[in-house]
C-alpha atoms as a PDB file:
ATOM      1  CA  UNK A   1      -2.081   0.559 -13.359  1.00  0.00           C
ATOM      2  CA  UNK A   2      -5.448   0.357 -11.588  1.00  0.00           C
ATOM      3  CA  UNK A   3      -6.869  -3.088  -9.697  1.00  0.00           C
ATOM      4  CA  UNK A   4     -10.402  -2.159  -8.976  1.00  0.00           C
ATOM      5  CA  UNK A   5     -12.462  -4.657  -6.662  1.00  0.00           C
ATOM      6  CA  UNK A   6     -16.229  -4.650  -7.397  1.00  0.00           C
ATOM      7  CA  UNK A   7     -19.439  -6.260  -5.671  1.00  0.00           C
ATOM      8  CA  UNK A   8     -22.790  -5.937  -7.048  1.00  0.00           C
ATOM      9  CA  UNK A   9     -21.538  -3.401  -9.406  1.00  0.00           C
ATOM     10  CA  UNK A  10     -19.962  -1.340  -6.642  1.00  0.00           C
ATOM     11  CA  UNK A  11     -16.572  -0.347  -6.622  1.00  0.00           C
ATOM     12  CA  UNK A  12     -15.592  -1.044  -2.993  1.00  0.00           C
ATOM     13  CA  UNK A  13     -11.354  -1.338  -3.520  1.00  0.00           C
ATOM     14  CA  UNK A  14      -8.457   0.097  -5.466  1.00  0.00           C
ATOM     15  CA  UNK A  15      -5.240  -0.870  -5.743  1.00  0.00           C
ATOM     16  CA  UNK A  16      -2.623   1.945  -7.747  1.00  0.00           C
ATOM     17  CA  UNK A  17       0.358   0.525  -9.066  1.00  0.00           C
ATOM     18  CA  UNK A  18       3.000   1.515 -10.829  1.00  0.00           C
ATOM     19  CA  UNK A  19       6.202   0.044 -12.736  1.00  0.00           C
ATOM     20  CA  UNK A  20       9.486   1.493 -10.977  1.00  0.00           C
ATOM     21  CA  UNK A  21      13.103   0.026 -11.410  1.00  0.00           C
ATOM     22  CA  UNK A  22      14.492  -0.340  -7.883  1.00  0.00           C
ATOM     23  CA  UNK A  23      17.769  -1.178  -7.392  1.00  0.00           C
ATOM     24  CA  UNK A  24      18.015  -2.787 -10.610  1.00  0.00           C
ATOM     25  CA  UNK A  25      15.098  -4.631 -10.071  1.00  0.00           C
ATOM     26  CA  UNK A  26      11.769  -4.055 -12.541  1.00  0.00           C
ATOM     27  CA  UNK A  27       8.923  -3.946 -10.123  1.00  0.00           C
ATOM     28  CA  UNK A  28       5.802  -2.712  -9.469  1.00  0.00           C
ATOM     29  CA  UNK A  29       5.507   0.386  -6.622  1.00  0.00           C
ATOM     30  CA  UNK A  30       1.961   0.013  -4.657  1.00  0.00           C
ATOM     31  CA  UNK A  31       1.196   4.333  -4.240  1.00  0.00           C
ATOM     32  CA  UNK A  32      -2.210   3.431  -2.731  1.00  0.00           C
ATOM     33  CA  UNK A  33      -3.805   0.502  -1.180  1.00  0.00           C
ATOM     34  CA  UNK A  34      -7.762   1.005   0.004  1.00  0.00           C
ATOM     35  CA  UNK A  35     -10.934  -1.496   0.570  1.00  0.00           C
ATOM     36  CA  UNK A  36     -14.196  -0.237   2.521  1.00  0.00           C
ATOM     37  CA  UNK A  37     -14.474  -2.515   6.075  1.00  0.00           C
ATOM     38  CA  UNK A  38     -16.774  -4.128   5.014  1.00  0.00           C
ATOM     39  CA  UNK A  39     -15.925  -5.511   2.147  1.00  0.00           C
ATOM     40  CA  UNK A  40     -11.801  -6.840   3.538  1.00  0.00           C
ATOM     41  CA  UNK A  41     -13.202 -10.349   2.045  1.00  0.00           C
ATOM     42  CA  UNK A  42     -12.019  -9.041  -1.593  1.00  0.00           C
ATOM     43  CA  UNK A  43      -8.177  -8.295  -0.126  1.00  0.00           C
ATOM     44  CA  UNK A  44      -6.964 -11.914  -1.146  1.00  0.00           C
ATOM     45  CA  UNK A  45      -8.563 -11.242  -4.572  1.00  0.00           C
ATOM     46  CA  UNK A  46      -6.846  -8.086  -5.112  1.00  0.00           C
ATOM     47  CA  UNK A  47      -3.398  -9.880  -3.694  1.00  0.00           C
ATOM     48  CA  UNK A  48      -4.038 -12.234  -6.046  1.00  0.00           C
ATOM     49  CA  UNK A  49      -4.285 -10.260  -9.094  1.00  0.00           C
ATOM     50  CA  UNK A  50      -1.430  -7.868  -8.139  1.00  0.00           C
ATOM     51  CA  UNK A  51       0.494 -11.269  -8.280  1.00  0.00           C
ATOM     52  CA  UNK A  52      -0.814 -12.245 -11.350  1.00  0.00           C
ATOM     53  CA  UNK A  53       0.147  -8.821 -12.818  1.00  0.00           C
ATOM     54  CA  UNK A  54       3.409  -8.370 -11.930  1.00  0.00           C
ATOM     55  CA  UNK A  55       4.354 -12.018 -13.305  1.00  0.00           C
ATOM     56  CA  UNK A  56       2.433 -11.533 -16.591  1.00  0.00           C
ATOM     57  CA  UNK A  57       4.651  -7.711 -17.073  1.00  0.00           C
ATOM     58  CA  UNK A  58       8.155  -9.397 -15.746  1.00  0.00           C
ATOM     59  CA  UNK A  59       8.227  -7.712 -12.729  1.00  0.00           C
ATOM     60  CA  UNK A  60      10.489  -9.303 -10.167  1.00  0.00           C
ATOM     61  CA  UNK A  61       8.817  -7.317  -6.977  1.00  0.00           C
ATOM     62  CA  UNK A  62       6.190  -5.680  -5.614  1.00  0.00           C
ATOM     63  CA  UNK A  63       7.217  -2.826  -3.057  1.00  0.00           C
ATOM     64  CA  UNK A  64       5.519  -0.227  -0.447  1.00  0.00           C
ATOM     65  CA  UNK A  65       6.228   0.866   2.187  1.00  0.00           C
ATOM     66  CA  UNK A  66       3.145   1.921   5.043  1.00  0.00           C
ATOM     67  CA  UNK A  67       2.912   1.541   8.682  1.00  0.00           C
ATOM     68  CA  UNK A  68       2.774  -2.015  10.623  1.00  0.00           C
ATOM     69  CA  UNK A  69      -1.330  -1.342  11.283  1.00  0.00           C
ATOM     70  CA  UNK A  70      -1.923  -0.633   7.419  1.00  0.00           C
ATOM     71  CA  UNK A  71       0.384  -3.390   6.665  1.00  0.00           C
ATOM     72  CA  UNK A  72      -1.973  -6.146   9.178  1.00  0.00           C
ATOM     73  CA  UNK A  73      -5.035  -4.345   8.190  1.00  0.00           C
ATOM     74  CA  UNK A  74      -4.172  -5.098   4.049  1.00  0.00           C
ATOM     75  CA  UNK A  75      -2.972  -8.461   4.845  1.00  0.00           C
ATOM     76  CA  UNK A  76       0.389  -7.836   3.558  1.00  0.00           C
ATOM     77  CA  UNK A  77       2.221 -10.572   5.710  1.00  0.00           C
ATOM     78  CA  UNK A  78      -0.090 -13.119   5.101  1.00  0.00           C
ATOM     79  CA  UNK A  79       0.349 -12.793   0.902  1.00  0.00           C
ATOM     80  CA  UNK A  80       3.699 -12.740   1.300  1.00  0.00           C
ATOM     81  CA  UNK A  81       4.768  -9.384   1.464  1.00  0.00           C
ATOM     82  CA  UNK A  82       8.175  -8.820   3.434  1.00  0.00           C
ATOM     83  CA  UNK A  83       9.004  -6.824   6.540  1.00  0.00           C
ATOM     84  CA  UNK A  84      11.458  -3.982   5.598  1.00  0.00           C
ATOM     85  CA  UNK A  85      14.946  -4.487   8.437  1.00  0.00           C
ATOM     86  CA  UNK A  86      14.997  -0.653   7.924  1.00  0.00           C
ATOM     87  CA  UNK A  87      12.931   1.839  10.260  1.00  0.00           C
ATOM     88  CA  UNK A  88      11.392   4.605   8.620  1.00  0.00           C
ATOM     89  CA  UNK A  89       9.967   7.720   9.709  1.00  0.00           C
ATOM     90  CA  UNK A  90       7.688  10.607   8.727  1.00  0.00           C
ATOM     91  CA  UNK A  91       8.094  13.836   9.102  1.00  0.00           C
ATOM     92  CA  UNK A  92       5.154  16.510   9.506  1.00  0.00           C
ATOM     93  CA  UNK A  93       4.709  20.031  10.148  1.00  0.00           C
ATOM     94  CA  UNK A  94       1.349  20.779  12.281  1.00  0.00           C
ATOM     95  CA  UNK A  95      -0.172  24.526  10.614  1.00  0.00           C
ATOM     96  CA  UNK A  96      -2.929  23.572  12.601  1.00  0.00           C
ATOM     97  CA  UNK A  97      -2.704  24.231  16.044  1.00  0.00           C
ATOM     98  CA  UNK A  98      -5.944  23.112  17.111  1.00  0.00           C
ATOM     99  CA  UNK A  99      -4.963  19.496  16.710  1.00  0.00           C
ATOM    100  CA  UNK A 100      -3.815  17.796  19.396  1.00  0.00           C
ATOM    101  CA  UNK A 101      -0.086  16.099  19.666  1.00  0.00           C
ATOM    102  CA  UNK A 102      -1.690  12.641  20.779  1.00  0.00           C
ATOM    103  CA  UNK A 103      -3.854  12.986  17.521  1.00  0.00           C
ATOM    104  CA  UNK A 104      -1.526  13.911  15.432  1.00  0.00           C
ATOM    105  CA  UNK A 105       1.006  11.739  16.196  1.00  0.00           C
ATOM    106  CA  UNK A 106      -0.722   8.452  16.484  1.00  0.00           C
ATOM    107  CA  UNK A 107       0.564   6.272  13.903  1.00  0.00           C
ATOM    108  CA  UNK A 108      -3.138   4.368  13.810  1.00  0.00           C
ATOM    109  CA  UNK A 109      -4.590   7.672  12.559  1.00  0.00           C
ATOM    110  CA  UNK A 110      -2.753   7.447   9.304  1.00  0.00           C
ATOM    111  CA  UNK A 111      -3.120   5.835   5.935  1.00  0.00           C
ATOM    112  CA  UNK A 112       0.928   6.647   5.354  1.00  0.00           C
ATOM    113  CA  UNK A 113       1.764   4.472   2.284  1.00  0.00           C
ATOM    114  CA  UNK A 114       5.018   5.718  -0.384  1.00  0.00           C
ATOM    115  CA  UNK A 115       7.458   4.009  -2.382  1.00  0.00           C
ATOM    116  CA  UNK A 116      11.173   4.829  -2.792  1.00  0.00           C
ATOM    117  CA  UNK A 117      11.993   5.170  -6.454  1.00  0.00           C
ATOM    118  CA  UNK A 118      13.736   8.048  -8.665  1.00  0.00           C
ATOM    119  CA  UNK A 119      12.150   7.307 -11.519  1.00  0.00           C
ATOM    120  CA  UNK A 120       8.872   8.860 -11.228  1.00  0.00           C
END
């Protein structure tokens, strides 16, 4: 399901959700979270209707999982959204060799977002 955030009849955010059963619980799985910079005023507005979503299709949670700057840059804490007391880590394999470790490996370089669910 698709939460698309418009102004002046541009599309300028997308939200990508998708019903998962998580531990028993009937949820909805955020795969993708994006806004341009300039338009970060619509977040709350997306929040909101994500919210609004899940309670009108009986879903108990909303999960993701992404990194602590995506999670302050989305405004996850301040709608609500709870800190994980697990550490998680990615894995990557550089083909490239032409790209720097430092690069690479900075966590602020990354849109990492995934959700943990076998029934996709």
């Amino acid at each position: 399901e698709y939460i698309c955030a418009y102004k002046n009849n541009k599309l300028v955010g997308l939200t990508i959700a998708t019903p998962i059963v998580k531990e028993g619980v009937p949820s909805y799985g955020l795969v993708d979270f994006m806004i341009l910079p300039e338009h970060r005023d619509c977040l709350n507005s997306i929040h909101d209707k994500l919210k609004r979503m899940a309670k009108e299709n009986h879903k108990e949670a909303i999960m993701t999982m992404m990194s602590k700057p995506s999670a302050k840059k989305y405004r996850m804490f301040s709608n609500a959204y709870l800190k994980s007391p697990f550490t998680f880590h990615y894995i990557i394999k550089k083909y490239d060799k032409s790209i720097s470790d430092e690069t690479l490996y900075d966590i602020n370089n990354w849109e990492l977002r995934f959700i943990d669910s076998d029934d996709l």
